[in-house]
Protein backbone atom coordinates (compact mmCIF):
# COMPACT_ATOMS: atom_id res chain seq x y z
CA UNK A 1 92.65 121.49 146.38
CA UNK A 2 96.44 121.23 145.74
CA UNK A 3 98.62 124.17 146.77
CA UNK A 4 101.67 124.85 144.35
CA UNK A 5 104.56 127.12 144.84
CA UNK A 6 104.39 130.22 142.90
CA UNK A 7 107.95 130.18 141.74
CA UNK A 8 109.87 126.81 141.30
CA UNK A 9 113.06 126.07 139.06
CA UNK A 10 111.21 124.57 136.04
CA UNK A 11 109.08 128.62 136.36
CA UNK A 12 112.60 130.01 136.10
CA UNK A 13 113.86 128.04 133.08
CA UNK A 14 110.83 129.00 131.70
CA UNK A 15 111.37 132.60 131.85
CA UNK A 16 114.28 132.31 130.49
CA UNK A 17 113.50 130.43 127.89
CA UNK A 18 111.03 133.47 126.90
CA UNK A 19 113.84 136.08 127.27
CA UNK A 20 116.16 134.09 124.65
CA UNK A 21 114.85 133.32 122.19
CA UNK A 22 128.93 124.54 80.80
CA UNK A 23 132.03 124.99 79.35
CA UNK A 24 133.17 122.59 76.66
CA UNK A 25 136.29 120.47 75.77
CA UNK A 26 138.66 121.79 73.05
CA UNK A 27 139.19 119.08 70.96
CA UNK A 28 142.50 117.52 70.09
CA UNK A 29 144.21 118.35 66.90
CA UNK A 30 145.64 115.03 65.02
CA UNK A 31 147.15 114.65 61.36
CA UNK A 32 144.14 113.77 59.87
CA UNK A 33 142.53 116.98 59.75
CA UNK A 34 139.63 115.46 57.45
CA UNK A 35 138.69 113.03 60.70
CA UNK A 36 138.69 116.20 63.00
CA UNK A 37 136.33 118.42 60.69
CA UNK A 38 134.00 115.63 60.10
CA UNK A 39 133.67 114.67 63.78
CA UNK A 40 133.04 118.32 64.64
CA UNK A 41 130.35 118.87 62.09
CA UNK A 42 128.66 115.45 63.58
CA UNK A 43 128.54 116.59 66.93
CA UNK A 44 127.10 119.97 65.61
CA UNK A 45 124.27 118.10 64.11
CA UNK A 46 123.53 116.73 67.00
CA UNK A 47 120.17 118.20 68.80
CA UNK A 48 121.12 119.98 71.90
CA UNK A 49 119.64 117.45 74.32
CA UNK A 50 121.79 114.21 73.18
CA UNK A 51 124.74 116.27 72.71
CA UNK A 52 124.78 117.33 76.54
CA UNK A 53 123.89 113.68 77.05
CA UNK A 54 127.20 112.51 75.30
CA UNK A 55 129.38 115.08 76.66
CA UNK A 56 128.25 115.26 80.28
CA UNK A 57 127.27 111.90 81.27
CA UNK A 58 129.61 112.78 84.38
CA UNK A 59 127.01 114.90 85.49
CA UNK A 60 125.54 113.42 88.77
CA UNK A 61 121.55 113.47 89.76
CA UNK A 62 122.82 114.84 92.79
CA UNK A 63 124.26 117.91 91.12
CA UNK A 64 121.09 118.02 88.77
CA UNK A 65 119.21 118.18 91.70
CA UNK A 66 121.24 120.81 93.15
CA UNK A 67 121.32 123.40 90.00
CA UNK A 68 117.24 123.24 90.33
CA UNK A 69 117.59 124.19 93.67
CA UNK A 70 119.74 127.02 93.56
CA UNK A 71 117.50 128.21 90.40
CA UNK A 72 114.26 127.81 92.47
CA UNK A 73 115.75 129.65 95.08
CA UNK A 74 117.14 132.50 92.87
CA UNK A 75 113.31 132.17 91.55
CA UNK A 76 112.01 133.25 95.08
CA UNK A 77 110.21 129.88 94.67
CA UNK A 78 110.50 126.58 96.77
CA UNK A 79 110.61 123.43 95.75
CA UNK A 80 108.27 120.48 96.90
CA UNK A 81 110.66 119.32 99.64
CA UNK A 82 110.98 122.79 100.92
CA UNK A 83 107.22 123.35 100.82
CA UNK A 84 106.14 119.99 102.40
CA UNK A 85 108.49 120.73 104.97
CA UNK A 86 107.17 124.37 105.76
CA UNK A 87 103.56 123.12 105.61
CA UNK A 88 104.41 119.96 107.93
CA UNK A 89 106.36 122.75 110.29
CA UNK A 90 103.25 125.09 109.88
CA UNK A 91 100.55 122.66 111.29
CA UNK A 92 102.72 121.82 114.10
CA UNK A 93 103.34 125.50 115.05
CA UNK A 94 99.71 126.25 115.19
CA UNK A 95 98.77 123.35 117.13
CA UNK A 96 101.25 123.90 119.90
CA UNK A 97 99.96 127.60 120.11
CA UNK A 98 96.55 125.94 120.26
CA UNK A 99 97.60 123.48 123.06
CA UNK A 100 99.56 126.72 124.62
CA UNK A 101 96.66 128.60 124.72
CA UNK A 102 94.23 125.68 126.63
CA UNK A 103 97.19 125.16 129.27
CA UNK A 104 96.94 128.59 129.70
CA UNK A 105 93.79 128.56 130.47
CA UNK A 106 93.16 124.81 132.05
CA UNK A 107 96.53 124.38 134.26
CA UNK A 108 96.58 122.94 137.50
CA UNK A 109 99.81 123.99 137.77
CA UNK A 110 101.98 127.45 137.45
CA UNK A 111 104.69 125.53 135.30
CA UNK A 112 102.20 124.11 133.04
CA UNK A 113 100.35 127.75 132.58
CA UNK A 114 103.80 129.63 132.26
CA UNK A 115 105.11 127.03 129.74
CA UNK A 116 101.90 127.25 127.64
CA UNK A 117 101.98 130.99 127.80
CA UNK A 118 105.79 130.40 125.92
CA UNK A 119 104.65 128.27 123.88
CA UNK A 120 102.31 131.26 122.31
CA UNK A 121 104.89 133.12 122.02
CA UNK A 122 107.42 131.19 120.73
CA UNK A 123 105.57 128.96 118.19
CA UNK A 124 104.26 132.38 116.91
CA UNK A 125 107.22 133.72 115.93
CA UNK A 126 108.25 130.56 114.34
CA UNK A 127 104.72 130.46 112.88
CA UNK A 128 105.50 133.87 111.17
CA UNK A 129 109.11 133.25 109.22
CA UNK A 130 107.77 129.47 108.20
CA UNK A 131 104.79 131.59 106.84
CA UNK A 132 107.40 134.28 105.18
CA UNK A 133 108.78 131.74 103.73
CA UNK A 134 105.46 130.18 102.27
CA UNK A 135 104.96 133.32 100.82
CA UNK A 136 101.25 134.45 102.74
CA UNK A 137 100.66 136.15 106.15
CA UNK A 138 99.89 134.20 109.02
CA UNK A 139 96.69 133.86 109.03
CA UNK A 140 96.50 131.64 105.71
CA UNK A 141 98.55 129.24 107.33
CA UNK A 142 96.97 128.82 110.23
CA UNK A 143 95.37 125.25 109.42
CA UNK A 144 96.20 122.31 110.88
CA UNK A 145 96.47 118.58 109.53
CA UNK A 146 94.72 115.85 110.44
CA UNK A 147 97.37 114.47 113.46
CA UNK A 148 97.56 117.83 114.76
CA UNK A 149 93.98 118.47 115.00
CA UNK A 150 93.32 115.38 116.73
CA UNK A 151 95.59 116.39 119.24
CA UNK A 152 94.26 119.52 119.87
CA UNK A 153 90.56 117.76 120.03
CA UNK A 154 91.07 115.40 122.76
CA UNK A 155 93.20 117.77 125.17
CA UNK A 156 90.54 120.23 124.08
CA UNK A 157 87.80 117.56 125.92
CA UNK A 158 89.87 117.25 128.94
CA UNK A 159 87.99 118.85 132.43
CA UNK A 160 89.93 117.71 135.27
CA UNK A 161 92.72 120.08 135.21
CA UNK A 162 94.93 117.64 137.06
CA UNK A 163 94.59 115.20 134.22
CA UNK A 164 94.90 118.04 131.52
CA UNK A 165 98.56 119.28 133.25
CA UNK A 166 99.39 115.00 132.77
CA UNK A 167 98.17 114.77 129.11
CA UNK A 168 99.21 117.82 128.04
CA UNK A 169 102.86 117.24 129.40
CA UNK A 170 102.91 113.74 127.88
CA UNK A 171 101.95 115.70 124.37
CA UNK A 172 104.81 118.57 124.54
CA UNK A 173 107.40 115.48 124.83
CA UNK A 174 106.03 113.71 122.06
CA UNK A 175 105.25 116.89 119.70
CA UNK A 176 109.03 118.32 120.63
CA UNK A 177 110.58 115.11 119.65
CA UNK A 178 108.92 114.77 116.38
CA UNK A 179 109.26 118.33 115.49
CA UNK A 180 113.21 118.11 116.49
CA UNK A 181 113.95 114.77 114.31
CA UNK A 182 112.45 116.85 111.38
CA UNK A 183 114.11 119.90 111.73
CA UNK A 184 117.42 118.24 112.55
CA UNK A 185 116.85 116.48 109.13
CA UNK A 186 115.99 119.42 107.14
CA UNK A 187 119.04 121.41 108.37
CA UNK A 188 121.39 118.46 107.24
CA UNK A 189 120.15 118.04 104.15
CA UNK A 190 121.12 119.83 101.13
CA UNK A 191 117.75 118.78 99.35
CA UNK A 192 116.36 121.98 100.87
CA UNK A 193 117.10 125.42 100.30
CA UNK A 194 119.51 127.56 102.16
CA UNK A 195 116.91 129.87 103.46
CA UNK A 196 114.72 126.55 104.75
CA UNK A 197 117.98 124.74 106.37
CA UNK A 198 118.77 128.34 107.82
CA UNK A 199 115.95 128.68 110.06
CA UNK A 200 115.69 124.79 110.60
CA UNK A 201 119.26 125.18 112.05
CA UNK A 202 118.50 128.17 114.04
CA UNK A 203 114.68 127.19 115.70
CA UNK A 204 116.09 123.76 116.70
CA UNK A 205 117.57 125.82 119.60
CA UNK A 206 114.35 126.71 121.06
CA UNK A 207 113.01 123.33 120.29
CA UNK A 208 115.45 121.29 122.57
CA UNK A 209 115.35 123.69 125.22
CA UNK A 210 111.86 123.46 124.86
CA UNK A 211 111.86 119.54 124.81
CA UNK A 212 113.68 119.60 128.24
CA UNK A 213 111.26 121.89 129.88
CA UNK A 214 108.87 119.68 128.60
CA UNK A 215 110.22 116.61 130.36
CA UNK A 216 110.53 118.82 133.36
CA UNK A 217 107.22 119.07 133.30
CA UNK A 218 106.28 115.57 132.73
CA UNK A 219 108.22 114.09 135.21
CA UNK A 220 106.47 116.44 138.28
CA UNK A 221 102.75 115.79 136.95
CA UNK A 222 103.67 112.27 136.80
CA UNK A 223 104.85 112.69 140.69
CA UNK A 224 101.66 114.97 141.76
CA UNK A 225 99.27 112.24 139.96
CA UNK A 226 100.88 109.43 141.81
CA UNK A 227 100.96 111.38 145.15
CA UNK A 228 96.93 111.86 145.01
CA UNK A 229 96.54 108.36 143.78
CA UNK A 230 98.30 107.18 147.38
CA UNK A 231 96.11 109.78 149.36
CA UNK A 232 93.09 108.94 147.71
C-alpha cells in the first residue's frame, strides 16, 4: 500500500479554494394642406400591426429580441435560453457533487478526497442560486441528464481506488472545461438575462480555479499510475 503525504501544495490550494469562494414622427407641414390631412387619415386607418410595420421597419430583431427580454425579466420569468442554460448548469452541478461525494469516499489519495469534499461544497452553493433562479428549491432540481448520469455510473463501478483517483481526475478536467466554455458564453451574451449572465460571470471564478486544481490533480495520478506500472 502507497503512503501519501498528509499535506502537499495541491491540499493547500485546495483549502483555499474552500475559504474563497414608441414615440412617433411629427409630420411635415407643406402647402397642400388637403395632401397632409388625407395622408394622416390613411395612416389612421391603418390596423395597428402594419402601421408599426411601415413606420419602424428600422427596428432590428436584435432589439426585438432584447425588449422580450427585459419584459421577461421584469416578468420574474426566463426565457428558453435562460432556462436551457440553468437546467444544462443544474445537471452538471449535481453530478459533480455526486462524483465529489464518491472521491470522498473512494480516494487513494488526500488531494483527490479534499478536492471532492470542495466540490460538495462548492457545486452546492452553485446548485442553490441556479435553482433560485429556476424558481424551486433544490431538491426539484436535483436530476441529472443523460451525459451526466453516465458519468456518474461508470466512476460509480470503479473498485480499485488507484484507478478511481485516475478516472475521476481525467473527469474533473473534462467536466470543468465544458462547464467553463458555457458559462463564459452565457456571460457574453446578451441573449440571456442580466440576473443569468450575473452569476455566469461571477461562478466562472471558482470554475477555473477549480479547472487548475483539477489538472493538478491529473497530472500526479498520472505520475503515481506510471510509477506502480514500473515497480510492478
Amino acid at each position: 500500500m502507497r503512503h501519501y503525504r498528509s499535506r502537499t501544495p495541491l491540499l493547500a490550494a485546495i483549502a483555499t479554494g474552500v475559504l474563497i469562494f414608441a414615440t412617433g414622427v411629427p409630420a411635415q407641414q407643406s402647402g397642400q394642406q388637403g395632401q397632409t390631412t388625407q395622408s394622416q387619415q390613411t395612416r389612421q386607418s391603418q390596423p395597428p400591426s402594419q402601421y408599426g410595420q411601415t413606420t419602424r421597419q428600422g427596428q432590428s430583431t436584435a432589439s426585438q429580441r432584447e425588449t422580450q427580454r427585459m419584459q421577461s425579466a421584469q416578468a420574474g420569468e426566463l426565457s428558453r435560453k435562460d432556462r436551457k442554460f440553468v437546467e444544462t448548469a443544474l445537471s452538471s452541478s449535481q453530478a459533480e457533487i455526486e462524483l465529489g461525494r464518491l472521491a470522498e469516499q473512494r480516494g487513494a489519495s488526500a488531494d483527490v478526497r479534499e478536492f471532492g469534499q470542495m466540490m460538495q461544497q462548492h457545486h452546492r452553493m452553485t446548485r442553490d442560486k441556479l435553482a433560485a433562479l429556476h424558481g424551486e428549491p433544490a431538491a426539484a432540481t436535483a436530476g441529472l441528464d443523460r451525459k451526466h448520469q453516465s458519468t456518474v455510473d461508470q466512476l460509480g463501478g470503479v473498485q480499485d481506488r488507484e484507478e478511481f483517483d485516475a478516472r475521476y481526475s481525467k473527469a474533473m478536467v473534462e467536466m470543468h472545461r465544458n462547464d467553463i466554455k458555457l458559462f463564459e458564453e452565457v456571460a457574453n451574451s446578451n441573449e440571456y438575462s442580466d440576473e443569468v449572465r450575473e452569476l455566469a460571470r461571477t461562478t466562472l471564478r471558482d470554475l477555473r480555479n477549480h479547472q487548475q486544481l483539477a489538472q493538478q490533480m491529473e497530472r500526479k495520478a498520472s505520475q503515481i499510475a506510471q510509477a506502480g506500472d514500473e515497480q510492478d
